[in-house]
Protein backbone atom coordinates (compact mmCIF):
# COMPACT_ATOMS: atom_id res chain seq x y z
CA UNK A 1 68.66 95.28 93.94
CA UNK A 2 70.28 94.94 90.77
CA UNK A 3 74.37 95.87 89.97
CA UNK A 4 75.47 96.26 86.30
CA UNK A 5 79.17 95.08 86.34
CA UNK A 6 81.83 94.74 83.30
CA UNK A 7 85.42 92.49 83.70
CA UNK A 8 88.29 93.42 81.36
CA UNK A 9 90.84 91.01 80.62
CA UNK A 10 94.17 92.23 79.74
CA UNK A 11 96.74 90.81 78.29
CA UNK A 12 99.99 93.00 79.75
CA UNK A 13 103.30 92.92 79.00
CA UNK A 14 106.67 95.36 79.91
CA UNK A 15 105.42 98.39 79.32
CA UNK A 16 104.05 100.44 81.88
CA UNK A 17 102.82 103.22 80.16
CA UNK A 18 101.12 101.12 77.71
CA UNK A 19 99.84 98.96 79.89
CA UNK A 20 97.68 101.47 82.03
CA UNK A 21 96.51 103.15 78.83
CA UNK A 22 95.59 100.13 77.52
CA UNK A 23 93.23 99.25 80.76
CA UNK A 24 91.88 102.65 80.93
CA UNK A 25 91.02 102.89 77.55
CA UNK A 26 89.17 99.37 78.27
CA UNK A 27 87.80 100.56 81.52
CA UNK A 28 86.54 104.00 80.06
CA UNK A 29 84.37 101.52 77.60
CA UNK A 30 83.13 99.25 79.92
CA UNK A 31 81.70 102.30 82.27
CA UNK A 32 80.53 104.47 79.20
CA UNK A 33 78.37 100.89 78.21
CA UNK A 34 76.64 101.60 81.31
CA UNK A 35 78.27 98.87 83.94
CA UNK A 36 78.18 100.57 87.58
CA UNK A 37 81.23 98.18 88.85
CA UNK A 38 83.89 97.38 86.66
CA UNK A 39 86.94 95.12 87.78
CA UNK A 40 90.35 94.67 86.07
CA UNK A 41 92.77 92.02 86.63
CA UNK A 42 96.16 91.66 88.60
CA UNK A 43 99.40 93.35 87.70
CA UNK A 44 97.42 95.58 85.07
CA UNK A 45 100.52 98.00 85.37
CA UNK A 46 103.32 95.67 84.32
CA UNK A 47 103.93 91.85 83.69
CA UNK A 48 107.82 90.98 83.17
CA UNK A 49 110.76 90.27 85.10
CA UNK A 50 111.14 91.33 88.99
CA UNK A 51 113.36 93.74 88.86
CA UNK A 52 111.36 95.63 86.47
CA UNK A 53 108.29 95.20 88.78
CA UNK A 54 110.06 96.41 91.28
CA UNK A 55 110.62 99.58 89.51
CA UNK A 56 106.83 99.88 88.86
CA UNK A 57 105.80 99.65 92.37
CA UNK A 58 104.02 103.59 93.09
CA UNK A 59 101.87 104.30 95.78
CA UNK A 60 98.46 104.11 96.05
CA UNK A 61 96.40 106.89 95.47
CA UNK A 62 99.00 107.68 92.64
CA UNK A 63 99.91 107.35 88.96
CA UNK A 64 98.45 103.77 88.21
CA UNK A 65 95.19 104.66 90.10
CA UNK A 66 94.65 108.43 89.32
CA UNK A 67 93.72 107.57 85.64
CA UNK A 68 91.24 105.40 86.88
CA UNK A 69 89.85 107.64 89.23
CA UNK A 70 88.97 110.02 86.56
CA UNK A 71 87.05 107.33 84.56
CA UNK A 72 85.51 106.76 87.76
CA UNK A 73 84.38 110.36 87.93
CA UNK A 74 83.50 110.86 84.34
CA UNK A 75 81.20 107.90 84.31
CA UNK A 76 79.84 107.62 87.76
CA UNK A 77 81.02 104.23 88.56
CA UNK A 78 83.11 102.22 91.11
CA UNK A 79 86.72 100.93 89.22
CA UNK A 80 88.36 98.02 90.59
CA UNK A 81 91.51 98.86 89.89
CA UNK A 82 92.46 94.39 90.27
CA UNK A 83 95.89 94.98 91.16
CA UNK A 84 99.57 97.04 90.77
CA UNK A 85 102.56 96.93 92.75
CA UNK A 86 102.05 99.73 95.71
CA UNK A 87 105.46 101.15 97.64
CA UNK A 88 106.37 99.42 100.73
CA UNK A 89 109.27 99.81 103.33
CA UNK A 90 111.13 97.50 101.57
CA UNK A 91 111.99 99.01 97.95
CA UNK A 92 112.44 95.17 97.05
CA UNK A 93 109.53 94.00 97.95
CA UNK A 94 106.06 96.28 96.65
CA UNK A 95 102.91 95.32 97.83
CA UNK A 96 100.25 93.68 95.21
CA UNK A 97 97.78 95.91 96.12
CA UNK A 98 94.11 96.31 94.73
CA UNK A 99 92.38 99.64 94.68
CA UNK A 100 88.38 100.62 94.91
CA UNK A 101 88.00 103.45 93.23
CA UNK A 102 84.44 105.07 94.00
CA UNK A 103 82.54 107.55 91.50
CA UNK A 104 83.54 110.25 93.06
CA UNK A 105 87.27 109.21 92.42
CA UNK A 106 88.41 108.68 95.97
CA UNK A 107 90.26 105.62 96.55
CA UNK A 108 87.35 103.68 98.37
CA UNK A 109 89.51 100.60 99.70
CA UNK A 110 92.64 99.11 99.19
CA UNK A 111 93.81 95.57 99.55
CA UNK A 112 96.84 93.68 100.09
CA UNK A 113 97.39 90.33 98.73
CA UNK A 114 97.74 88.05 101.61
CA UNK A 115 98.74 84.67 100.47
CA UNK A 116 101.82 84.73 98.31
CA UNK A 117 102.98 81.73 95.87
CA UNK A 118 106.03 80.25 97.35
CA UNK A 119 106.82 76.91 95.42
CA UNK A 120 109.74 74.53 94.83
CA UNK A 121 109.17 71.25 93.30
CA UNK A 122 112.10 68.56 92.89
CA UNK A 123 112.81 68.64 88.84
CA UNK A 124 109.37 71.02 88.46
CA UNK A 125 108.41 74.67 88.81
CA UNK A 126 109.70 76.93 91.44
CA UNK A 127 108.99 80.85 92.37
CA UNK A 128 108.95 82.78 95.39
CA UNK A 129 106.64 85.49 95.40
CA UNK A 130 107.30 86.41 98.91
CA UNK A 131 111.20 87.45 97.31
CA UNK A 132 109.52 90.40 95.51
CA UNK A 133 106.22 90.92 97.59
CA UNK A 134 105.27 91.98 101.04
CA UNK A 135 102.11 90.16 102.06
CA UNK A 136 99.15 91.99 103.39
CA UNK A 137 97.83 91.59 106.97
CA UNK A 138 93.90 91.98 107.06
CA UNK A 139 91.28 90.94 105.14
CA UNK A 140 88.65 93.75 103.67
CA UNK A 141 84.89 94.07 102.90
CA UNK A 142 84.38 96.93 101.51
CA UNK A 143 81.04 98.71 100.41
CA UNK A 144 79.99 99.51 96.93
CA UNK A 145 76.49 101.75 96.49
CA UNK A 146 75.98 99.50 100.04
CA UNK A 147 77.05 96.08 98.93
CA UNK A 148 79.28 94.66 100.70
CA UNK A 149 82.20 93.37 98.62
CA UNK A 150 85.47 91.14 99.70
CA UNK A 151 88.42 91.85 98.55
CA UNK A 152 90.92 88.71 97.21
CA UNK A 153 93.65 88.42 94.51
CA UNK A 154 94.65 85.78 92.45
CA UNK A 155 96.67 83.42 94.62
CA UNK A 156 94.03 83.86 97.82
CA UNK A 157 91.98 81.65 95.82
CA UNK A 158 93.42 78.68 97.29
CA UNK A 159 92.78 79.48 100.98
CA UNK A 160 88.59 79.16 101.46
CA UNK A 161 88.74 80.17 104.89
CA UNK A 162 89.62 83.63 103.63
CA UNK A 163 86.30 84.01 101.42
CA UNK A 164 84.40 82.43 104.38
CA UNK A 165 85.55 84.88 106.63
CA UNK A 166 84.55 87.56 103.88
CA UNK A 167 81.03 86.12 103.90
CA UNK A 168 80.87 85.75 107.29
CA UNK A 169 81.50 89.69 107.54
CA UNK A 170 78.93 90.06 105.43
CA UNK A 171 80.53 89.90 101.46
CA UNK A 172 77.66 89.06 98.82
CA UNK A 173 80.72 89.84 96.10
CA UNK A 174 83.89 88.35 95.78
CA UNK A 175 86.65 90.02 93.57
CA UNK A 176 89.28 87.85 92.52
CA UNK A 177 91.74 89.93 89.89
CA UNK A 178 94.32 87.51 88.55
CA UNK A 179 96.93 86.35 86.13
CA UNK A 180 96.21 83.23 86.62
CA UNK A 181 98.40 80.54 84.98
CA UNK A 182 97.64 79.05 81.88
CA UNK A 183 98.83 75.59 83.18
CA UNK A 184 96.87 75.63 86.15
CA UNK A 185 94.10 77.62 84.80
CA UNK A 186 92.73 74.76 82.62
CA UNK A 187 92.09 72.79 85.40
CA UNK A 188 91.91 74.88 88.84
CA UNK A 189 90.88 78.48 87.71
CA UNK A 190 86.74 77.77 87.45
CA UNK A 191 86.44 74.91 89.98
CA UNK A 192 87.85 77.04 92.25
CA UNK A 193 86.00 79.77 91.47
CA UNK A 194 83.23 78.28 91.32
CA UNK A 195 83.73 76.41 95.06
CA UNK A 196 84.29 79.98 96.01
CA UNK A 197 80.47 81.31 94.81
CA UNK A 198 79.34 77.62 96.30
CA UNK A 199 80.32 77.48 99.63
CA UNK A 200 79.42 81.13 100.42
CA UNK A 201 76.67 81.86 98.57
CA UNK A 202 78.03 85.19 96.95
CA UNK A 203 78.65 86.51 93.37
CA UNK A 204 82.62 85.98 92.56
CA UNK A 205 84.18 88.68 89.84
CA UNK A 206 86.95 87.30 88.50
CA UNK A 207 89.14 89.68 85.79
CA UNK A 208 91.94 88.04 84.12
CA UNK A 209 95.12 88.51 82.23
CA UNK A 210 95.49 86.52 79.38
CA UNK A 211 98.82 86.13 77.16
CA UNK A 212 101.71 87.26 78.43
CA UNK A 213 105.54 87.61 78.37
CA UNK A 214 107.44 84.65 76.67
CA UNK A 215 107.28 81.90 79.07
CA UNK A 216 104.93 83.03 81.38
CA UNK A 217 101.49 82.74 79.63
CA UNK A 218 97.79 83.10 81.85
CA UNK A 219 95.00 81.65 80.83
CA UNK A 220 92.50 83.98 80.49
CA UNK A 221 88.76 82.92 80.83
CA UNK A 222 87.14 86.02 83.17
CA UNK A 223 83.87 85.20 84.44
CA UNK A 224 80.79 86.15 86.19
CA UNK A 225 79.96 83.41 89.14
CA UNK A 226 76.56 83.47 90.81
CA UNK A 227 75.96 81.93 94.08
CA UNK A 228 74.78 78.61 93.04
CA UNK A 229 77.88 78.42 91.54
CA UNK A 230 76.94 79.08 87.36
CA UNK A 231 79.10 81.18 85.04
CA UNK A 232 76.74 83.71 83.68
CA UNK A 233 79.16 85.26 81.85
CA UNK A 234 82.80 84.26 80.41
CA UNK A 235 85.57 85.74 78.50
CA UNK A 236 86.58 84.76 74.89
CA UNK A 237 90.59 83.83 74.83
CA UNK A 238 91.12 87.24 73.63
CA UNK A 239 91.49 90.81 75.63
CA UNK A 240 87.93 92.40 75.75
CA UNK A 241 85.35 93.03 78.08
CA UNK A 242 82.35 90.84 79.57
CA UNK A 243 79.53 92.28 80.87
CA UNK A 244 76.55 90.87 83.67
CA UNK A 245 73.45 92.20 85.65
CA UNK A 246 73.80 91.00 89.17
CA UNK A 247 70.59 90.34 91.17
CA UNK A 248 71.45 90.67 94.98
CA UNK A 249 68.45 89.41 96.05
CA UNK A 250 69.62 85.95 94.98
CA UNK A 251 72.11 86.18 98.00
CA UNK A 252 69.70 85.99 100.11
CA UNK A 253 67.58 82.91 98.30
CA UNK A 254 70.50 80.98 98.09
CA UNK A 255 71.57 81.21 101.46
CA UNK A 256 68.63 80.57 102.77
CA UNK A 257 67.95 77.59 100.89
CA UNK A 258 71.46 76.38 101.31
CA UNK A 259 72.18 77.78 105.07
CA UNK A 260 76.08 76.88 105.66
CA UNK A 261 77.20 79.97 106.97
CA UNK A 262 74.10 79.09 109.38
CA UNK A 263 74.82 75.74 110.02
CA UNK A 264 78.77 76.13 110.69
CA UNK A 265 80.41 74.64 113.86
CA UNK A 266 82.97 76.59 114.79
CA UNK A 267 83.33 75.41 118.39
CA UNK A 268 84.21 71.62 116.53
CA UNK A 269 86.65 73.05 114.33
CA UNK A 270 90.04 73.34 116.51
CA UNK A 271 93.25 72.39 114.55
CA UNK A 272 94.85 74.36 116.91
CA UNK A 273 96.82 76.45 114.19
């Protein structure tokens, strides 16, 4: 079986308004050029400072979805809508939540990002996502046209046994949406990614913001990942839209000439955490 899929890279800033139009307008193209699945980054709907995410935050099915859903409709494809900030209990602290949007325009999945970026180095960086987040609490696998496809944003990147457990529950796609650091991109964002496609044997989609508000610049560089771990396809350092024809069948080759998820121990592998 073969999946036609398209990754838009985005480069927003402040403004809401424009920023949605901006990725449905890309989105619309990408599904009229005949992908079936096409994925968007993270924070699509706004890129600034918190309190003006905050104010974003809407809930999901809503306003920063709904557009999508009727590309979705118009086109007959599945939108990954990569992520926006969704209404929680806590009006300070959204979810980053990313949507599924199937061709019928019904919101298909929805995802929660688990793993949030809490970091303060002596005389170096520091940010606390979990200040202006609320983390998710359950992974997802969801199904598109009967692939299965697990869920993951940005951050969750860093934590393999997440992707693991995707495979394990059956994922031969990985989504990653991001706006991904320029700083850490150069030298993380496709090892990673690529470790990700390795180790599980799966296709990883992985949409990116590029640009940026002063000061806080991402680095770009979607790609297409198949499961031996090659970039089939990669973005200029521009916004645009990259397109690849996934064959699912090679799932199946590669895992069975590279059986890890077989060959796991999981009785050895107590850390007791």
């Amino acid at each position: 079986m073969n999946l036609e899929v398209a990754l838009v890279q985005l480069d927003a800033r402040g403004d809401v308004a424009a920023n949605i139009a901006a990725a449905v307008d890309l989105a619309e193209a990408a599904a009229a050029g005949g992908a079936r699945f096409v994925a968007l980054p993270e924070y699509l709907q706004y890129r600034g400072p918190d309190d003006g995410f905050r104010a974003s935050a809407r809930p999901i099915p809503g306003p920063h979805t709904e557009p999508f859903a009727e590309v979705a409709r118009r086109h007959d494809a599945w939108i990954l809508v990569g992520s926006t900030a969704e209404t929680s209990a806590d009006p300070d602290r959204p979810y980053n939540t990313s949507a599924l949007i199937a061709p019928d325009g019904s919101v298909a999945a929805t995802y929660r990002k688990l793993h949030l970026f809490d970091v303060d180095i002596t005389d170096g960086p520091a940010d606390t996502e979990s200040a202006r987040v609320t983390p998710g609490d359950a992974l997802v696998c969801a199904q598109v046209d009967g692939i299965p496809v697990g869920l993951s944003i940005c951050y969750d990147v860093r934590f393999p046994e997440l992707y693991r457990s995707l495979a394990l529950a059956g994922a031969a796609i990985l989504t990653v949406p991001a706006a991904f650091t320029e700083r850490t991109g150069r030298d993380h964002w496709e090892v990673l990614l690529r470790a990700r496609a390795i180790e599980n044997g799966a296709y990883v989609l992985a949409p990116s913001q590029i640009g940026g508000p002063p000061g806080q610049p991402a680095y770009g560089r979607s790609m297409v990942i198949d499961p031996w771990g090659t970039v089939i396809a990669q973005a200029p350092d521009t916004v645009g839209i990259i397109r690849a024809e996934l064959d699912l069948d090679r799932v199946a080759e590669v895992r069975r000439g590279i059986p890890a998820l077989a060959n796991r121990r999981p009785d050895a592998y107590r850390t007791g955490d």
